[in-house]
N, C-alpha and C. Protein backbone atom coordinates (compact mmCIF):
# COMPACT_ATOMS: atom_id res chain seq x y z
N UNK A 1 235.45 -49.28 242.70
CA UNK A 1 234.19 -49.84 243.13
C UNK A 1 233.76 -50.91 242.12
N UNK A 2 233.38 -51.60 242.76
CA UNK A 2 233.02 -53.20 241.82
C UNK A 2 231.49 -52.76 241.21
N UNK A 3 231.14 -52.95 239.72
CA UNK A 3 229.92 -52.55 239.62
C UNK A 3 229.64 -53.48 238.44
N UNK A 4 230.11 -54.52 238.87
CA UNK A 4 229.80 -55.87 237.76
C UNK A 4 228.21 -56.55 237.99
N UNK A 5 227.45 -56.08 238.86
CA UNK A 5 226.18 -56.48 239.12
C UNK A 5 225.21 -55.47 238.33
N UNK A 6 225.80 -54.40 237.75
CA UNK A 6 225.13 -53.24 237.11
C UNK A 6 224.15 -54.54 235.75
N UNK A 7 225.02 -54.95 234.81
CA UNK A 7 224.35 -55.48 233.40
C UNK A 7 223.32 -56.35 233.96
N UNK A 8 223.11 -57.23 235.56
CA UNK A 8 221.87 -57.48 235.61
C UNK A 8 220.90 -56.90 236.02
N UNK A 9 221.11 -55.51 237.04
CA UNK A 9 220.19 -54.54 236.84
C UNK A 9 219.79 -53.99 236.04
N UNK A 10 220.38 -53.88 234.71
CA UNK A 10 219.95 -52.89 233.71
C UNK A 10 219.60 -54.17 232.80
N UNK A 11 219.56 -55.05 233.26
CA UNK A 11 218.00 -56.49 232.33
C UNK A 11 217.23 -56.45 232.80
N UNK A 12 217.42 -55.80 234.19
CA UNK A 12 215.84 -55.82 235.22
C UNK A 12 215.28 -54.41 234.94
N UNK A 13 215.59 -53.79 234.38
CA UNK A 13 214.89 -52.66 233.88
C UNK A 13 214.50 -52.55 232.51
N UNK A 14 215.40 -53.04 231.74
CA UNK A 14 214.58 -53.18 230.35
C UNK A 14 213.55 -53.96 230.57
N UNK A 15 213.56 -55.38 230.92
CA UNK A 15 212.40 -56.24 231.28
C UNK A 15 211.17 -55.41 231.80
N UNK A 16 211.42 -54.45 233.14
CA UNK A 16 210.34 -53.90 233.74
C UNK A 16 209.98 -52.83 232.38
N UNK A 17 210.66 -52.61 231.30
CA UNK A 17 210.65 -51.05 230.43
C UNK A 17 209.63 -51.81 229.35
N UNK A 18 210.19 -52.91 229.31
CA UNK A 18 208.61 -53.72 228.03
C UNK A 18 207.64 -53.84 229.15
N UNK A 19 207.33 -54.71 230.11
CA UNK A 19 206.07 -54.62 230.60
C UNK A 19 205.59 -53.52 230.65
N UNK A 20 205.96 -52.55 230.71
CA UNK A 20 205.87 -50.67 231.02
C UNK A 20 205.07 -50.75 229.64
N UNK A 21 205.72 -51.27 228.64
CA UNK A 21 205.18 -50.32 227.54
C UNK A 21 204.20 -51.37 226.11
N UNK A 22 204.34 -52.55 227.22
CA UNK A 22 202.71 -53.29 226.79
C UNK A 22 202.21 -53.18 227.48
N UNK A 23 201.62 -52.47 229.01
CA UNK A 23 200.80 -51.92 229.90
C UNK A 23 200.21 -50.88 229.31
N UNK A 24 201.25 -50.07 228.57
CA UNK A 24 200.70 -48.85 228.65
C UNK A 24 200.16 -48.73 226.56
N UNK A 25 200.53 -49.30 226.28
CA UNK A 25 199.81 -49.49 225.09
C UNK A 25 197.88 -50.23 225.48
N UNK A 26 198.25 -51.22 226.32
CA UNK A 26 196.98 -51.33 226.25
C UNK A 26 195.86 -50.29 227.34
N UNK A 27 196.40 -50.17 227.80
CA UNK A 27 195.53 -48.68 228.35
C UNK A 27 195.50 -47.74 226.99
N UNK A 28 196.36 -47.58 226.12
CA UNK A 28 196.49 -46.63 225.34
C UNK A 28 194.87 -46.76 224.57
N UNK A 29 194.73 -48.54 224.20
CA UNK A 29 193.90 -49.02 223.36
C UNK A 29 192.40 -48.73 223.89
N UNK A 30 192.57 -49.21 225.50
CA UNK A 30 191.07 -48.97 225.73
C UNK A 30 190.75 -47.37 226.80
N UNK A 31 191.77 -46.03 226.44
CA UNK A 31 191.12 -45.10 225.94
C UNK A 31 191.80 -44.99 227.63
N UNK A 32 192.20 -45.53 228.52
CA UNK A 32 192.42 -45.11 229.89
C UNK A 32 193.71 -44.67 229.88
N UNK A 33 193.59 -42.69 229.59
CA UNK A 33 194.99 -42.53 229.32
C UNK A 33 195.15 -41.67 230.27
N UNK A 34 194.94 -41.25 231.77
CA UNK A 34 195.66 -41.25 232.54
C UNK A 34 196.40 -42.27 233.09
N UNK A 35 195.87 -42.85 232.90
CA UNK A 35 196.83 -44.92 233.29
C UNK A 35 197.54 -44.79 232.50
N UNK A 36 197.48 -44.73 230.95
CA UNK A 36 198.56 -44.67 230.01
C UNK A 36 199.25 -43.66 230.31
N UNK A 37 199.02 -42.60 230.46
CA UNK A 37 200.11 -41.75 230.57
C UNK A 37 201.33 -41.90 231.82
N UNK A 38 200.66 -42.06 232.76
CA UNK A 38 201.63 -42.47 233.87
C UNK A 38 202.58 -43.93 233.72
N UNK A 39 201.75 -44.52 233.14
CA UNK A 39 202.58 -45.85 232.66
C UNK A 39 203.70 -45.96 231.79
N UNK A 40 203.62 -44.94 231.17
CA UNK A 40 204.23 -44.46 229.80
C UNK A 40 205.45 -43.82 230.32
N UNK A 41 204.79 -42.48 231.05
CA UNK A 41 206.11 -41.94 231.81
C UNK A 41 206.46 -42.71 232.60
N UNK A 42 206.73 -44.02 233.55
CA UNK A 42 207.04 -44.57 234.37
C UNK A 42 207.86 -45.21 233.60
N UNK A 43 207.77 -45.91 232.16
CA UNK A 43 208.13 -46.37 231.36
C UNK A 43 209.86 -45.57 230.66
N UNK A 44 209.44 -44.60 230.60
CA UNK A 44 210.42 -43.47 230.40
C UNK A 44 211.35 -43.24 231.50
N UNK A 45 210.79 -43.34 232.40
CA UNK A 45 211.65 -42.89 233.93
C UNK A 45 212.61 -44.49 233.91
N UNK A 46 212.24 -45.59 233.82
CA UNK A 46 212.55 -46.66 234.12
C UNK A 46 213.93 -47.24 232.83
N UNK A 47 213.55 -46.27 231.54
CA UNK A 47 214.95 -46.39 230.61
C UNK A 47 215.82 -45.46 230.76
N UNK A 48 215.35 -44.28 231.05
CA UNK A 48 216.11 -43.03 231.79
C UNK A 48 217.39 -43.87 232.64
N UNK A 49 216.95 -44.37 233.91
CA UNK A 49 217.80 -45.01 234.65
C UNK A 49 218.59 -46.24 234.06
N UNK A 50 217.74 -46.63 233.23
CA UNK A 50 218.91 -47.78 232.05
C UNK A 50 220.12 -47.10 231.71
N UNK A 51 219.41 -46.04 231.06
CA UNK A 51 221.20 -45.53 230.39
C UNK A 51 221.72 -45.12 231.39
N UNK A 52 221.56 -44.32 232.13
CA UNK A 52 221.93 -43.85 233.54
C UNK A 52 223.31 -44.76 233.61
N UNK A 53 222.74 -46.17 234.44
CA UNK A 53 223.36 -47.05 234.71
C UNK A 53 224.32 -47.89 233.58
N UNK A 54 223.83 -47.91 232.22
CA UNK A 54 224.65 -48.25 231.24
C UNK A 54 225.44 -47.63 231.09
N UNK A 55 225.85 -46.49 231.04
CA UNK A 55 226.91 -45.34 230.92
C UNK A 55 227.99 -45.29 232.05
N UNK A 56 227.18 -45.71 233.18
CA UNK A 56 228.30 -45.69 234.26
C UNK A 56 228.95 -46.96 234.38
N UNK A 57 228.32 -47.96 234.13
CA UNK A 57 228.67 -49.42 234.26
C UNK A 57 230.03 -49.45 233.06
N UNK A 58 229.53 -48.80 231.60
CA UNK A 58 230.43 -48.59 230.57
C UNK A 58 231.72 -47.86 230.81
N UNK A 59 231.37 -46.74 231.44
CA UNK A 59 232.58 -45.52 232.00
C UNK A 59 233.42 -46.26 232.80
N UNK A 60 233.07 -47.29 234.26
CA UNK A 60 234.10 -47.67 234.97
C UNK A 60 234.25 -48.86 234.62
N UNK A 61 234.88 -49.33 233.52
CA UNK A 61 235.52 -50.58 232.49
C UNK A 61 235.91 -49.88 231.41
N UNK A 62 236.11 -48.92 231.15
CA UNK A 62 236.44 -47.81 230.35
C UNK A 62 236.29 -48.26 228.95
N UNK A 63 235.24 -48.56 228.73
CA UNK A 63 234.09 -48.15 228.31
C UNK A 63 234.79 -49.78 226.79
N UNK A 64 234.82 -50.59 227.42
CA UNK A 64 235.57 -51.94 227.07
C UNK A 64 234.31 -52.66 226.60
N UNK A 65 234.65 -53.61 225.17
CA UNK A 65 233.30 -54.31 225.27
C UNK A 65 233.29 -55.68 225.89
N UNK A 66 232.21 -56.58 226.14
CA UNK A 66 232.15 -57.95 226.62
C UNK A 66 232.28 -58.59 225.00
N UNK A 67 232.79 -59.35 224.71
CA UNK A 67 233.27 -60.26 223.51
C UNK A 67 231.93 -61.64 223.77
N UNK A 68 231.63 -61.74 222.59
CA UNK A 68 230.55 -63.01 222.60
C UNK A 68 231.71 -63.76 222.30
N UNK A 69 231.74 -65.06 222.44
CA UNK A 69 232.86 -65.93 222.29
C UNK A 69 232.76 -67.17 221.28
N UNK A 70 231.27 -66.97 221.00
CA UNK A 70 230.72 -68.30 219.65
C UNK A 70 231.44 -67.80 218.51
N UNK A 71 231.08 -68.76 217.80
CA UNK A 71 231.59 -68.57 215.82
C UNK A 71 230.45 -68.71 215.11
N UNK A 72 230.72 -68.35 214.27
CA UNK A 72 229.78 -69.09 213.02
C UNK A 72 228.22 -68.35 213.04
N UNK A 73 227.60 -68.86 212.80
CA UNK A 73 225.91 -68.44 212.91
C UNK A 73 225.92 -67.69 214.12
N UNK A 74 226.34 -68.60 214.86
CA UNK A 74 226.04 -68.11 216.33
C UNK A 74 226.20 -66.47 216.13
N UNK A 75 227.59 -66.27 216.15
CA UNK A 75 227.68 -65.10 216.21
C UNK A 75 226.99 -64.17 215.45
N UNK A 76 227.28 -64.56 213.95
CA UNK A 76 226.14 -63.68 213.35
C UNK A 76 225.28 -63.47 213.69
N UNK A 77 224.45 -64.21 214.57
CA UNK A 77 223.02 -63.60 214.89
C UNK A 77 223.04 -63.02 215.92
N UNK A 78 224.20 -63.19 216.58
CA UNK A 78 224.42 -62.06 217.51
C UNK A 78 224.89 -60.61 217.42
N UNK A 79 225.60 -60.51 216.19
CA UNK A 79 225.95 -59.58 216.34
C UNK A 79 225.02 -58.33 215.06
N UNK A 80 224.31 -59.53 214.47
CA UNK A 80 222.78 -58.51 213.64
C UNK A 80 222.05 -58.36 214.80
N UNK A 81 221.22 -59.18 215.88
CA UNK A 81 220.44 -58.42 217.04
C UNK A 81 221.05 -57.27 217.54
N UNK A 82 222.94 -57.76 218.29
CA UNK A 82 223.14 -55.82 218.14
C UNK A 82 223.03 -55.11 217.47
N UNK A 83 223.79 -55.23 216.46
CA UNK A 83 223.84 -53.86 215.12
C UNK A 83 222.32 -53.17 215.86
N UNK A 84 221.46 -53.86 215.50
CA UNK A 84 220.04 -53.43 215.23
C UNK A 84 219.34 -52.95 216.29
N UNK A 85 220.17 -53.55 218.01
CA UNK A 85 219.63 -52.97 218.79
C UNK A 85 220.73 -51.86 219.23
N UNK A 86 221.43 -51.72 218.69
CA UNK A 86 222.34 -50.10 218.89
C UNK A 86 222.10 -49.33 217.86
N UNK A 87 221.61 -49.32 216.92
CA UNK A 87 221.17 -48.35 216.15
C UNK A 87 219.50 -47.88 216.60
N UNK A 88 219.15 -49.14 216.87
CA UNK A 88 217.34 -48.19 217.04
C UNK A 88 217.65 -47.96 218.76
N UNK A 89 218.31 -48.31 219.45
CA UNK A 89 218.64 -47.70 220.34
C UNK A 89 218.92 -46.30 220.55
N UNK A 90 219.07 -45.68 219.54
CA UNK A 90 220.22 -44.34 219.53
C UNK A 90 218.85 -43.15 219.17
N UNK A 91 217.68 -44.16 218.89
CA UNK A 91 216.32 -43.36 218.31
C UNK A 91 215.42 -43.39 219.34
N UNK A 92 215.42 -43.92 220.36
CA UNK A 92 214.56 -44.61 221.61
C UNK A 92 214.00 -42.85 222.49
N UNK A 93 215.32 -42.19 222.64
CA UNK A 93 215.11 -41.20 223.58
C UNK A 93 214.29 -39.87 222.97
N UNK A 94 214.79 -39.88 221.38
CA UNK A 94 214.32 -39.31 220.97
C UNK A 94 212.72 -39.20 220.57
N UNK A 95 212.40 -40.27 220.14
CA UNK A 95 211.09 -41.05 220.34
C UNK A 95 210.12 -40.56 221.12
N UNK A 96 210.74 -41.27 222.53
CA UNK A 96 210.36 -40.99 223.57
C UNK A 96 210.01 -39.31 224.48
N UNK A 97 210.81 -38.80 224.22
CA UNK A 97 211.00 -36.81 224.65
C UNK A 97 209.50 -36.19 223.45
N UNK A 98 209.99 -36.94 222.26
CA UNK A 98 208.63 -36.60 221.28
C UNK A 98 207.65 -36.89 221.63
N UNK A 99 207.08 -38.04 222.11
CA UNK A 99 205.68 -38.43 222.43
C UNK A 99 205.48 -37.94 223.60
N UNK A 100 206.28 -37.76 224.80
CA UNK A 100 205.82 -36.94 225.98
C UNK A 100 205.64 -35.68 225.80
N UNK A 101 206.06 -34.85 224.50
CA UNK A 101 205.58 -33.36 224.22
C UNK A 101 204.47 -33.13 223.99
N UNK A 102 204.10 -34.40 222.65
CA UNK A 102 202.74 -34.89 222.37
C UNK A 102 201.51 -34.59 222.84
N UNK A 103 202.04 -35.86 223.45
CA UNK A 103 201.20 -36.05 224.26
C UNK A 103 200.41 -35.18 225.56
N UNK A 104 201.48 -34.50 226.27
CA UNK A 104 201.54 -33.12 226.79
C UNK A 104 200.35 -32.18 226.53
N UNK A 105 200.97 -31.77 225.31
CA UNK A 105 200.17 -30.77 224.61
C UNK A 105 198.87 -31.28 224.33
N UNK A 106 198.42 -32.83 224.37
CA UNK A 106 197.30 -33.01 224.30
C UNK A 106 196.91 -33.22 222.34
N UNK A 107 198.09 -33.37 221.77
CA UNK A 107 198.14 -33.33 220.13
C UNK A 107 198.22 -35.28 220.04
N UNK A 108 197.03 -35.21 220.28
CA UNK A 108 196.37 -36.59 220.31
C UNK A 108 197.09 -37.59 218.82
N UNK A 109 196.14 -37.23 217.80
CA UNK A 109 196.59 -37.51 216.78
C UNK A 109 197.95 -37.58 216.08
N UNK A 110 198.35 -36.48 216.49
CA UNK A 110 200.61 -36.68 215.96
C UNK A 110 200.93 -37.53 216.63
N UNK A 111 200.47 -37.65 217.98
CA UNK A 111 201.40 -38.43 219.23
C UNK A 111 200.76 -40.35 218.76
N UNK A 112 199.91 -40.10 218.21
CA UNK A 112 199.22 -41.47 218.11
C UNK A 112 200.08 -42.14 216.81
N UNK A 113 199.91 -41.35 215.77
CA UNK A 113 200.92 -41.50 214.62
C UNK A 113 202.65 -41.81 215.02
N UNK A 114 203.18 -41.28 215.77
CA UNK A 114 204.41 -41.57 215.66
C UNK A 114 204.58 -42.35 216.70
N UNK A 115 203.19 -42.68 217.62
CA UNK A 115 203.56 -43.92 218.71
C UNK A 115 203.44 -45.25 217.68
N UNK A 116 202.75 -45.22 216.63
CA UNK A 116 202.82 -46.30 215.86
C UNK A 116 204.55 -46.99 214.92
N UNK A 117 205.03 -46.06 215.11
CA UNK A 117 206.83 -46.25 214.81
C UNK A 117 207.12 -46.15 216.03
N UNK A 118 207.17 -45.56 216.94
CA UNK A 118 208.44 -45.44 218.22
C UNK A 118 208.31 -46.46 219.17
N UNK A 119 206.65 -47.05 219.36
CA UNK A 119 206.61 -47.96 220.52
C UNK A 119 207.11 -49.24 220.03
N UNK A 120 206.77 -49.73 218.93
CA UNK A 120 207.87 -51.42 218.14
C UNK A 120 209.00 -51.48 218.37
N UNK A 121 209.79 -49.88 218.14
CA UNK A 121 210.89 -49.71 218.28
C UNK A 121 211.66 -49.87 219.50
N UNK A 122 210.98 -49.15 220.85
CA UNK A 122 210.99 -48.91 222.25
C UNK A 122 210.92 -50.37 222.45
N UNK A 123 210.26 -50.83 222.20
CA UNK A 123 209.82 -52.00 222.69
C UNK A 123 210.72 -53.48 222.19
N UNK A 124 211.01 -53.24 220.84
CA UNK A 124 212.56 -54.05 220.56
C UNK A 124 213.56 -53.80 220.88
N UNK A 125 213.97 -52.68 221.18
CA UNK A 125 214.96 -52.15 222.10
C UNK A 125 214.76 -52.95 223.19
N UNK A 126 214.01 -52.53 224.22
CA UNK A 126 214.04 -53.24 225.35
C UNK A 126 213.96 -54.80 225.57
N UNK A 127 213.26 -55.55 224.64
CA UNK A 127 213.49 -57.01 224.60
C UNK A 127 214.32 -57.39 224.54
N UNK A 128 215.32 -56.77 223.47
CA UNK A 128 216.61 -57.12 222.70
C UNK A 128 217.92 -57.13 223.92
N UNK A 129 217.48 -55.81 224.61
CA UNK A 129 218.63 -55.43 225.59
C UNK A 129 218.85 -56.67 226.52
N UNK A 130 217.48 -57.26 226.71
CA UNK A 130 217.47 -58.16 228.00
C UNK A 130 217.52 -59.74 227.34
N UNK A 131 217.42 -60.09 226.26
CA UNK A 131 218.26 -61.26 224.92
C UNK A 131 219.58 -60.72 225.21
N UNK A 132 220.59 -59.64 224.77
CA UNK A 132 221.69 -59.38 225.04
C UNK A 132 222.04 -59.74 225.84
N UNK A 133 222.13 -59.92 226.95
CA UNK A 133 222.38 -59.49 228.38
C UNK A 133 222.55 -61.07 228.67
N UNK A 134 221.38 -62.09 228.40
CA UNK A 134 221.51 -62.87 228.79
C UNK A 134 222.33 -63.74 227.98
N UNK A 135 222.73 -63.97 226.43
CA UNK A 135 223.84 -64.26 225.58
C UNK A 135 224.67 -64.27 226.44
N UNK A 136 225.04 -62.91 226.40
CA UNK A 136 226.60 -62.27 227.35
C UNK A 136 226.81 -62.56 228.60
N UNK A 137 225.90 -62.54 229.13
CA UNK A 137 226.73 -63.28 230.85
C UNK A 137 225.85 -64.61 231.04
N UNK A 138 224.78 -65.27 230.54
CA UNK A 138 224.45 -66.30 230.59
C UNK A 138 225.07 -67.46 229.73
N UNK A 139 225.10 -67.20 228.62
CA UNK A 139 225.35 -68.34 227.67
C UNK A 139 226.51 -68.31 226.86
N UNK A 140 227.65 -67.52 227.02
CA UNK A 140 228.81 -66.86 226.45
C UNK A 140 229.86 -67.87 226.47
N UNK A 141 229.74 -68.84 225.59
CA UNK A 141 230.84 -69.98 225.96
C UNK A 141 232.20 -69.22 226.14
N UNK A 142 233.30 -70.32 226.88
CA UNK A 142 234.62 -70.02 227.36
C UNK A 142 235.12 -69.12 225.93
N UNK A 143 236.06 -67.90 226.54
CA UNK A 143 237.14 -67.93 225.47
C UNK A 143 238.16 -69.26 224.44
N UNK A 144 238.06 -69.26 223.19
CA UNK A 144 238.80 -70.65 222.69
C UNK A 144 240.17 -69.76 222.96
C-alpha cells in the first residue's frame, strides 16, 4: 500500500497540534479552562494520531530515513533542528499523560508548574515537525 501522502498528513497535524496548544494556553491565561481543557485534550488526541501515523508511515519503508541532500550550513542546521526535535520529542508524551493527570485531579498548581516546561517544549516539537517536513519534501535539493 502506497502511504507516501502520510508525511503531509502528519504536517497537517502538527500544524493543527500548535494551533491546539496556543488556543489552549490562552484559554489557560484567561481562566476558561473547560475550553482549555478540551482544547488541550484535543491537542493530545491530535499528536496521539501523529505518532500513530508516524510509526506506520516509518514501519512500511522499514523504518528508512529521508536524507536531506544540502552540505555545509545548510545541513547543519538541519540536522541541530532534528537532533533537538527528536530528543524533546521523546519527552512530549510524557509531558503530556502528566499534565492530563494534573490536571484531572484538579492539582492546579503542579499542573501549572510543569505546563511552564512541557508546553515550549510541545509546542517546538510541533513547529519543528512541520519546518522538517517541509525541508524534506519541499526544499530537499536533488541527490549530487
Amino acid at each position: 500500500m502506497d502511504l507516501s501522502f502520510l508525511p503531509g498528513v502528519n504536517a497537517a497535524l502538527n500544524a493543527t497540534a500548535t494551533l491546539l496548544l496556543i488556543r489552549g494556553r490562552r484559554l489557560a491565561l484567561r481562566r476558561e479552562l473547560d475550553a482549555h481543557r478540551r482544547t488541550m485534550l484535543s491537542a493530545f488526541a491530535v499528536s496521539t494520531l501523529f505518532l500513530i501515523l508516524y510509526v506506520t508511515h516509518k514501519a512500511s519503508r522499514g523504518f528508512e530515513n529521508t536524507t536531506f541532500h544540502a552540505e555545509g550550513a545548510a545541513k547543519l542546521a538541519y540536522l541541530a533542528v532534528l537532533a533537538s526535535h527528536v530528543t524533546l520529542a521523546m519527552t512530549v508524551p510524557l509531558f503530556a499523560i502528566a499534565l492530563i493527570v494534573l490536571g484531572s485531579r484538579r492539582r492546579d498548581a503542579q499542573h501549572r508548574r510543569l505546563a511552564r516546561i512541557a508546553w515550549p517544549i510541545w509546542l517546538y516539537v510541533s513547529v519543528t515537525g512541520v519546518l522538517i517536513y517541509v525541508v524534506l519534501y519541499h526544499l530537499n535539493p536533488a541527490p549530487i
